[in-house]
C-alpha atoms as a PDB file:
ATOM      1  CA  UNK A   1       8.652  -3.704  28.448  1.00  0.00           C
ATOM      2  CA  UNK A   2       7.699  -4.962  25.196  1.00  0.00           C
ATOM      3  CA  UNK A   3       9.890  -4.467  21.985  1.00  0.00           C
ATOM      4  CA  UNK A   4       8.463  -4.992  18.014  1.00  0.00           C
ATOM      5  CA  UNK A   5      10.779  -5.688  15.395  1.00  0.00           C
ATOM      6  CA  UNK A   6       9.737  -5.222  12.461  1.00  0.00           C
ATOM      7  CA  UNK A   7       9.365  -8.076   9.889  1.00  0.00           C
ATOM      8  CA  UNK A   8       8.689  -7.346   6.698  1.00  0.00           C
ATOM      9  CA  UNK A   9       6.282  -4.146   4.309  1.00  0.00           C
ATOM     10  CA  UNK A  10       4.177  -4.460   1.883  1.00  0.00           C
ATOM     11  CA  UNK A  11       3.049  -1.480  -0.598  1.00  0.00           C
ATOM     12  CA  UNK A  12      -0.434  -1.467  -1.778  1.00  0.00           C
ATOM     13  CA  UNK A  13      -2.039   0.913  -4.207  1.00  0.00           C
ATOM     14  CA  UNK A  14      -5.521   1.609  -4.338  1.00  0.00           C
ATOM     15  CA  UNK A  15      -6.899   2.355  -7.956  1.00  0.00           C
ATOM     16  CA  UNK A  16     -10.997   3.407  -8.838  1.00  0.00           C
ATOM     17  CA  UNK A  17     -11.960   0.971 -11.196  1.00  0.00           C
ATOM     18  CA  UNK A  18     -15.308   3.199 -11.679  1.00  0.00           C
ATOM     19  CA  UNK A  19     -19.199   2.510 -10.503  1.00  0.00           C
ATOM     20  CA  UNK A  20     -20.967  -0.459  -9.981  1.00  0.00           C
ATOM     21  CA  UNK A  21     -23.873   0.081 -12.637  1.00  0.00           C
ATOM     22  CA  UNK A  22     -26.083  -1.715  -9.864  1.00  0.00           C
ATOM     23  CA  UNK A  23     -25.428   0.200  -6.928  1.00  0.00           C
ATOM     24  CA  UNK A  24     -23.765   3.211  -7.885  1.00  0.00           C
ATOM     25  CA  UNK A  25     -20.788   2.189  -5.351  1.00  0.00           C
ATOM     26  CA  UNK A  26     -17.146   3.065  -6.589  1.00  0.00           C
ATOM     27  CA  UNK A  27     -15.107  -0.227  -7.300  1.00  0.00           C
ATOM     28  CA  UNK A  28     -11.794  -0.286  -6.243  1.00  0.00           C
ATOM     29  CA  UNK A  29      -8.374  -2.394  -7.102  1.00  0.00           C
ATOM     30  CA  UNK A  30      -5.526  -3.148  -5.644  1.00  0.00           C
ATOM     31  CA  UNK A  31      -1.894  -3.893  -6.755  1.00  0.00           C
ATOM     32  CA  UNK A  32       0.385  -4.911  -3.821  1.00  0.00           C
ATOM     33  CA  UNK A  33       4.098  -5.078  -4.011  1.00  0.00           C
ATOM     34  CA  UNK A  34       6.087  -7.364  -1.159  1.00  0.00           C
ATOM     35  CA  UNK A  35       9.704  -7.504   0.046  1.00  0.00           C
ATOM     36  CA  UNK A  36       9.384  -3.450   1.039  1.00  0.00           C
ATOM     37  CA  UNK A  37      12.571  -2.561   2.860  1.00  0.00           C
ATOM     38  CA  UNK A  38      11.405  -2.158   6.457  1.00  0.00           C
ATOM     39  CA  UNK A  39      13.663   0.995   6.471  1.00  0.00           C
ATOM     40  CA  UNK A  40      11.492   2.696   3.329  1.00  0.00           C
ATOM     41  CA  UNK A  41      10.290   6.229   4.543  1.00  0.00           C
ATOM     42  CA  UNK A  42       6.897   7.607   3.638  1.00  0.00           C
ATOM     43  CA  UNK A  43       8.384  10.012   1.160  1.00  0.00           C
ATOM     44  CA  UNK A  44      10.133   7.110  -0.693  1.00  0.00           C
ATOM     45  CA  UNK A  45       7.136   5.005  -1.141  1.00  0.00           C
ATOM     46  CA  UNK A  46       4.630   8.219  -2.149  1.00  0.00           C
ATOM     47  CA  UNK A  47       7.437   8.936  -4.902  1.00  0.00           C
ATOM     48  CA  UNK A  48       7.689   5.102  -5.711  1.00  0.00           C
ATOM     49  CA  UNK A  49       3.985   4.538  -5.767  1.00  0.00           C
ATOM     50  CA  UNK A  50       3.273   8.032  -8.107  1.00  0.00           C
ATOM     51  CA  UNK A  51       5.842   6.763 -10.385  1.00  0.00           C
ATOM     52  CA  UNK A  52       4.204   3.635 -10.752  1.00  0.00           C
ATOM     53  CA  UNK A  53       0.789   4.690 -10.698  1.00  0.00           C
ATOM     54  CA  UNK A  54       1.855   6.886 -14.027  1.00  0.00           C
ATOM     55  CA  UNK A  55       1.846   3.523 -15.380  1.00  0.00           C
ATOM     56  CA  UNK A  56      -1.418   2.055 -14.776  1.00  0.00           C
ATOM     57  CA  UNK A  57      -4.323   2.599 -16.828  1.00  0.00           C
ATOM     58  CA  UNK A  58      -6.925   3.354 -13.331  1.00  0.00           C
ATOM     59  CA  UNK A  59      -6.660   6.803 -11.374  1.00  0.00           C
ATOM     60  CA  UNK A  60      -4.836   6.261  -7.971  1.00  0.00           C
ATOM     61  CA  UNK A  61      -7.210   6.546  -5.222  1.00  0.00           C
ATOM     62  CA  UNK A  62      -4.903   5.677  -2.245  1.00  0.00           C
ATOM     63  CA  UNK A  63      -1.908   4.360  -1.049  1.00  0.00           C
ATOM     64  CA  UNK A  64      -1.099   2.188   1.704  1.00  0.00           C
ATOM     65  CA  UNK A  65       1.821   0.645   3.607  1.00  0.00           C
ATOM     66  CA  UNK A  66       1.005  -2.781   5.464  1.00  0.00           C
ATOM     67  CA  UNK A  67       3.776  -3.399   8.593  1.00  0.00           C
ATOM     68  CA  UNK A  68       4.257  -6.925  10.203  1.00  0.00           C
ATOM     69  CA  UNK A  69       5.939  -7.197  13.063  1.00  0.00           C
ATOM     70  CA  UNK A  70       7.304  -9.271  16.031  1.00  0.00           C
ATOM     71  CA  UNK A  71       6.532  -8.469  19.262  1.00  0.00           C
ATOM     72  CA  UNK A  72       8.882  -9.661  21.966  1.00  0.00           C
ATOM     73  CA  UNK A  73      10.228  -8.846  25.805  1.00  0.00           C
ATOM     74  CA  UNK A  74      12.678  -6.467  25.352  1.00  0.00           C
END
């Protein structure tokens, strides 16, 4: 049976950066944050990622947590 460890997490938050006057399309930006403890829970990065979207001048559309791992024979 196969085993994944878990490498490393990275925290990205998704702001709307408004409408493309072209298309109409919302435009979006990101701000990623490496070196996540692999450990972090979901309730400690939504409280991390509220706090710090308080601090950004876009709304916050999203959050997202990016996992890499390695996959071995366990």
């Amino acid at each position: 049976m196969a085993v994944a460890d878990k490498k490393n997490s990275q925290l990205r938050l998704v702001f709307y950066d408004g409408d493309d006057v072209l298309t109409g399309d919302p435009i979006y930006k990101n701000k990623s944050f490496n070196n996540v403890k692999t450990d972090a829970t979901a309730d400690q990065l939504y409280a991390v990622a509220t706090v710090l979207s308080d601090l950004q001048e876009r709304a916050l559309f999203n959050i997202e947590r990016k996992d890499s791992s390695d996959i071995r024979e366990g």
